[in-house]
C-alpha atoms as a PDB file:
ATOM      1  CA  UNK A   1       0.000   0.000   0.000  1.00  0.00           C
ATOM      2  CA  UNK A   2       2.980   2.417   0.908  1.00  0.00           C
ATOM      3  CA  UNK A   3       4.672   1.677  -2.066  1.00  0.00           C
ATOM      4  CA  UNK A   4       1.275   2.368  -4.221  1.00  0.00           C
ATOM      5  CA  UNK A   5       1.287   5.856  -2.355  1.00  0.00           C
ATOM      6  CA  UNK A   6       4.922   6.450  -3.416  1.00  0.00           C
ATOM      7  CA  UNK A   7       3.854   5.735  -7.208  1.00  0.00           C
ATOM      8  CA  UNK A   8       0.826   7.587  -7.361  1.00  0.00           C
ATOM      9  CA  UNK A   9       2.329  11.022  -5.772  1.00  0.00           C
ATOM     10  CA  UNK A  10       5.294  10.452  -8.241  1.00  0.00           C
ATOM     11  CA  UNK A  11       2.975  10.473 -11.613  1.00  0.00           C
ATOM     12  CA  UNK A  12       0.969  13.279 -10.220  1.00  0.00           C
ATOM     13  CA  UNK A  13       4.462  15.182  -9.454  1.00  0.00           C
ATOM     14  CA  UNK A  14       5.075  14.462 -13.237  1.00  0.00           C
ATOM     15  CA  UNK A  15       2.218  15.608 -14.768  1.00  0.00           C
ATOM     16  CA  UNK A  16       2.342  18.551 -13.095  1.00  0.00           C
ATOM     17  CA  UNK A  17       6.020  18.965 -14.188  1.00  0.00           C
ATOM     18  CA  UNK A  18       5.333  18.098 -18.020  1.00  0.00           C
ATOM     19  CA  UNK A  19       2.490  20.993 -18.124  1.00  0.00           C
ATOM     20  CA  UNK A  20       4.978  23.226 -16.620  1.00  0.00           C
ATOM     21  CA  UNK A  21       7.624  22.610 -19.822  1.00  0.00           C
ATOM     22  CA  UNK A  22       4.178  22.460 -22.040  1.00  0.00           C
ATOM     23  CA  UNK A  23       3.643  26.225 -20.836  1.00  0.00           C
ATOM     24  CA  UNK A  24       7.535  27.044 -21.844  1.00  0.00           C
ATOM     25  CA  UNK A  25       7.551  25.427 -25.465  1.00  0.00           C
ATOM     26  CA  UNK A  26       4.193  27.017 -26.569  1.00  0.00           C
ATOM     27  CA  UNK A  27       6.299  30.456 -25.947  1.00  0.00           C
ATOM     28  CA  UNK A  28       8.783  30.019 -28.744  1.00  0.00           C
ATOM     29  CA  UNK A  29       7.188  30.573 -31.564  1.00  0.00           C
ATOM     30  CA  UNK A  30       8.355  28.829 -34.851  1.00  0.00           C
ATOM     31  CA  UNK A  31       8.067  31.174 -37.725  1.00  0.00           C
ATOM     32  CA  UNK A  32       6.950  30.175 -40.651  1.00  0.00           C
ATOM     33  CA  UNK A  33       9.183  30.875 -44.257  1.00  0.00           C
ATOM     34  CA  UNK A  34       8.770  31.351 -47.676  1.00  0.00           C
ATOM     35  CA  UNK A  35      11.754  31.327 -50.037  1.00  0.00           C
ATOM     36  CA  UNK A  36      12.440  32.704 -53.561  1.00  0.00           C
ATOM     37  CA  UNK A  37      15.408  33.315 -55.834  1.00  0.00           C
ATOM     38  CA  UNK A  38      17.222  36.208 -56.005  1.00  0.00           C
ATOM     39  CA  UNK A  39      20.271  37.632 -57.668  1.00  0.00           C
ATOM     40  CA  UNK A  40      20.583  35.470 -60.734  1.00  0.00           C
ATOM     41  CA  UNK A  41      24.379  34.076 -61.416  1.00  0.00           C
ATOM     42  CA  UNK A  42      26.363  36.354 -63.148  1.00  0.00           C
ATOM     43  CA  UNK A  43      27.927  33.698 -65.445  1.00  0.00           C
ATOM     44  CA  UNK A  44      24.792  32.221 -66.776  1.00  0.00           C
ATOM     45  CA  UNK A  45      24.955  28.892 -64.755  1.00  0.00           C
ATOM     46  CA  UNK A  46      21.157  27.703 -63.951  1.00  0.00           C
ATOM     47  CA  UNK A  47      20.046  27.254 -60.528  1.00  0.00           C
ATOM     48  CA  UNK A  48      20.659  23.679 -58.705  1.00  0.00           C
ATOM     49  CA  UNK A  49      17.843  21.293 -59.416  1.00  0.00           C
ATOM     50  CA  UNK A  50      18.132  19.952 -55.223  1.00  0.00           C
ATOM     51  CA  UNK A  51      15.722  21.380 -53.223  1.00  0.00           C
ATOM     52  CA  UNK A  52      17.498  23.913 -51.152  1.00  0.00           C
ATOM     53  CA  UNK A  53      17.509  23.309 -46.966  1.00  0.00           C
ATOM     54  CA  UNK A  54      15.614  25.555 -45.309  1.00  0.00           C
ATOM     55  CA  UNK A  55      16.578  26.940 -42.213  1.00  0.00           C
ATOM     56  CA  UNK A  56      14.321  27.071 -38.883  1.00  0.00           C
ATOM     57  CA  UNK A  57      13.382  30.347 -37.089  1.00  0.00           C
ATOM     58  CA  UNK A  58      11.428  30.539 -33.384  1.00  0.00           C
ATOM     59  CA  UNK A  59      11.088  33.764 -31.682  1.00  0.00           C
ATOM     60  CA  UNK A  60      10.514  34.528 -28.226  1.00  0.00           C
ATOM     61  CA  UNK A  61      10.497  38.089 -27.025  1.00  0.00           C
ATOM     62  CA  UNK A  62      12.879  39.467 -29.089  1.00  0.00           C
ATOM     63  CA  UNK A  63      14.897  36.589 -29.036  1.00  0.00           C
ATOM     64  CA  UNK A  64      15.576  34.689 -32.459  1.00  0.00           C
ATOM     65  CA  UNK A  65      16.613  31.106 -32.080  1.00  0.00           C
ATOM     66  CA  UNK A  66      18.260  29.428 -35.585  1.00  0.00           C
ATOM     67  CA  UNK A  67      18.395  26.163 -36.917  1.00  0.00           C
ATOM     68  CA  UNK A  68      20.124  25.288 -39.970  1.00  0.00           C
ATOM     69  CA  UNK A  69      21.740  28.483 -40.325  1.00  0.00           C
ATOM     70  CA  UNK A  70      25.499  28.521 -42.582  1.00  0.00           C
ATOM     71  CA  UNK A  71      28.538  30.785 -42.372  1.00  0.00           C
ATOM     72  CA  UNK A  72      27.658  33.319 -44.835  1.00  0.00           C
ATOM     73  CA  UNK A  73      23.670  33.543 -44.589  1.00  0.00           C
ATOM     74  CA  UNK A  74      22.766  37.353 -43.754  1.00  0.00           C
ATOM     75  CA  UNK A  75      19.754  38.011 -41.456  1.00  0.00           C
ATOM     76  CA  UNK A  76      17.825  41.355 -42.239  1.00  0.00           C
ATOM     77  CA  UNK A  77      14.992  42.604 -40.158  1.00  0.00           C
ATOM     78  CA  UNK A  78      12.562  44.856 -42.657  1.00  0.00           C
ATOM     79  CA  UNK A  79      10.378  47.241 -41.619  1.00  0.00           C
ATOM     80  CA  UNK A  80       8.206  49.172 -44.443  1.00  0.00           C
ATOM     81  CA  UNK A  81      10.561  47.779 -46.703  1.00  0.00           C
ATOM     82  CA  UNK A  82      13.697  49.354 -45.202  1.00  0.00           C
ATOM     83  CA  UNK A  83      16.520  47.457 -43.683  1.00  0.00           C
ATOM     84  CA  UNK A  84      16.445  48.137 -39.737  1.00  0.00           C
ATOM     85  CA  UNK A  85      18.692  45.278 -38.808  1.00  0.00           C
ATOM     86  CA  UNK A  86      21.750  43.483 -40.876  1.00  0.00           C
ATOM     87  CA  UNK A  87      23.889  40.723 -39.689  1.00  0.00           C
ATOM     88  CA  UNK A  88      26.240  37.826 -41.242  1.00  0.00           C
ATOM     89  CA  UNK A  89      25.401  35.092 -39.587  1.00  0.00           C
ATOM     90  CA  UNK A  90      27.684  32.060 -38.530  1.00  0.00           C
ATOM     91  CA  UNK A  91      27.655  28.410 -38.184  1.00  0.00           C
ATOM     92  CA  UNK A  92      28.059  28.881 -34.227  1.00  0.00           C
ATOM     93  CA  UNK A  93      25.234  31.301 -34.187  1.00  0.00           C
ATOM     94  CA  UNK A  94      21.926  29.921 -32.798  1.00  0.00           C
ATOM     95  CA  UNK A  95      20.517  32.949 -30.033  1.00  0.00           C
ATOM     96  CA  UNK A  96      20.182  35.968 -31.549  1.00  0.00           C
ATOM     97  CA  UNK A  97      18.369  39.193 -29.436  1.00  0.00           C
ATOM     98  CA  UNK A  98      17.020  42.174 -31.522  1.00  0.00           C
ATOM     99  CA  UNK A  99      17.152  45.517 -29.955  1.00  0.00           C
ATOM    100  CA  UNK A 100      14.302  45.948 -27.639  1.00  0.00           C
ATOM    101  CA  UNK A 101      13.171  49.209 -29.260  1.00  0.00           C
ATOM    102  CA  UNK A 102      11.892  46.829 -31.710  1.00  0.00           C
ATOM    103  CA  UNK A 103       8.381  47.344 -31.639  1.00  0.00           C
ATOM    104  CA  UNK A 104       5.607  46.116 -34.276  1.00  0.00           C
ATOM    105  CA  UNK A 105       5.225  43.801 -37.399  1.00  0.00           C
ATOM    106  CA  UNK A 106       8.648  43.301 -39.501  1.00  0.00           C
ATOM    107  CA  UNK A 107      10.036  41.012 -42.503  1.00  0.00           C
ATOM    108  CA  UNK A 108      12.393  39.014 -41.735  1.00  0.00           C
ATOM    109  CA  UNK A 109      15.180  37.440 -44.521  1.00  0.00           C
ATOM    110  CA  UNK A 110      17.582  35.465 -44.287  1.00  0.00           C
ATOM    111  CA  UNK A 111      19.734  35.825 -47.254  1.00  0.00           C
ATOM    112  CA  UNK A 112      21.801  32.325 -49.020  1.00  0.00           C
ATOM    113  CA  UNK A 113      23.618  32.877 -51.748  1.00  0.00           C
ATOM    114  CA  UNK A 114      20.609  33.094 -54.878  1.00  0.00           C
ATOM    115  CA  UNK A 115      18.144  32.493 -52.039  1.00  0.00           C
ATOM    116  CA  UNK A 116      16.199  34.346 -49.331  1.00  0.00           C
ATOM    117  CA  UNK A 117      14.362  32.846 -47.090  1.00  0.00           C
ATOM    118  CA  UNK A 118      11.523  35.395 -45.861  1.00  0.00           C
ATOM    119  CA  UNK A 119       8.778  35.904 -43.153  1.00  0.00           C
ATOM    120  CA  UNK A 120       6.962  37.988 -40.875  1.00  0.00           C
ATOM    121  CA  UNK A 121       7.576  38.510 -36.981  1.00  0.00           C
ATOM    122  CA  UNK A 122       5.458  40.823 -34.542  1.00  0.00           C
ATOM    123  CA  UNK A 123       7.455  42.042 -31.376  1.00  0.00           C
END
């Protein structure tokens, strides 16, 4: 009976736990991208037939969190069409906080060689 007790409070305990991490996931956002070509090769080569990777964007706050990101994609926050934000982004690079004046609906790219990778944030 005592060791029923012992089980019982330790899958309530758990529940209660997992809910509490349910809560923290549902705050990062993922956010969704589009991508399209841009800057056609200047030598007249095609584009690649492979499907390029896409990388993965979550926001929380004004925190940016990146997945599949390479050494010379460049993130650019838009706003109104105007480039508020630029950086060259790296392979170590996976937290990134925008300044918290940063207020309202923006574009954001993320720019890959003939690719950019494009979508919309609110902060």
């Amino acid at each position: 009976m005592k060791n029923l007790i012992i089980v019982l409070s330790l899958v309530c305990s758990m529940t209660i736990h997992a809910s509490e991490n349910d809560a923290l996931v549902n705050e990062v956002l993922p956010i969704p991208l589009s991508v399209q070509k841009v800057n056609p090769t200047p030598n007249g080569k095609p584009f690649g037939r492979m499907p390029v990777a896409m990388p993965e964007l979550f926001v929380d706050g004004h925190t940016l969190y990146l997945n599949d990101v390479y050494t010379d994609d460049v993130l650019q926050i838009l706003q109104d069409g105007e480039v508020v934000f630029q950086q060259v982004l790296g392979d170590s690079v996976s937290e990134l906080v925008l300044p918290t004046t940063f207020e309202g609906e923006y574009e954001i790219q993320i720019i890959r060689g003939n690719y950019c990778f494009f979508g919309y944030i609110t902060l």
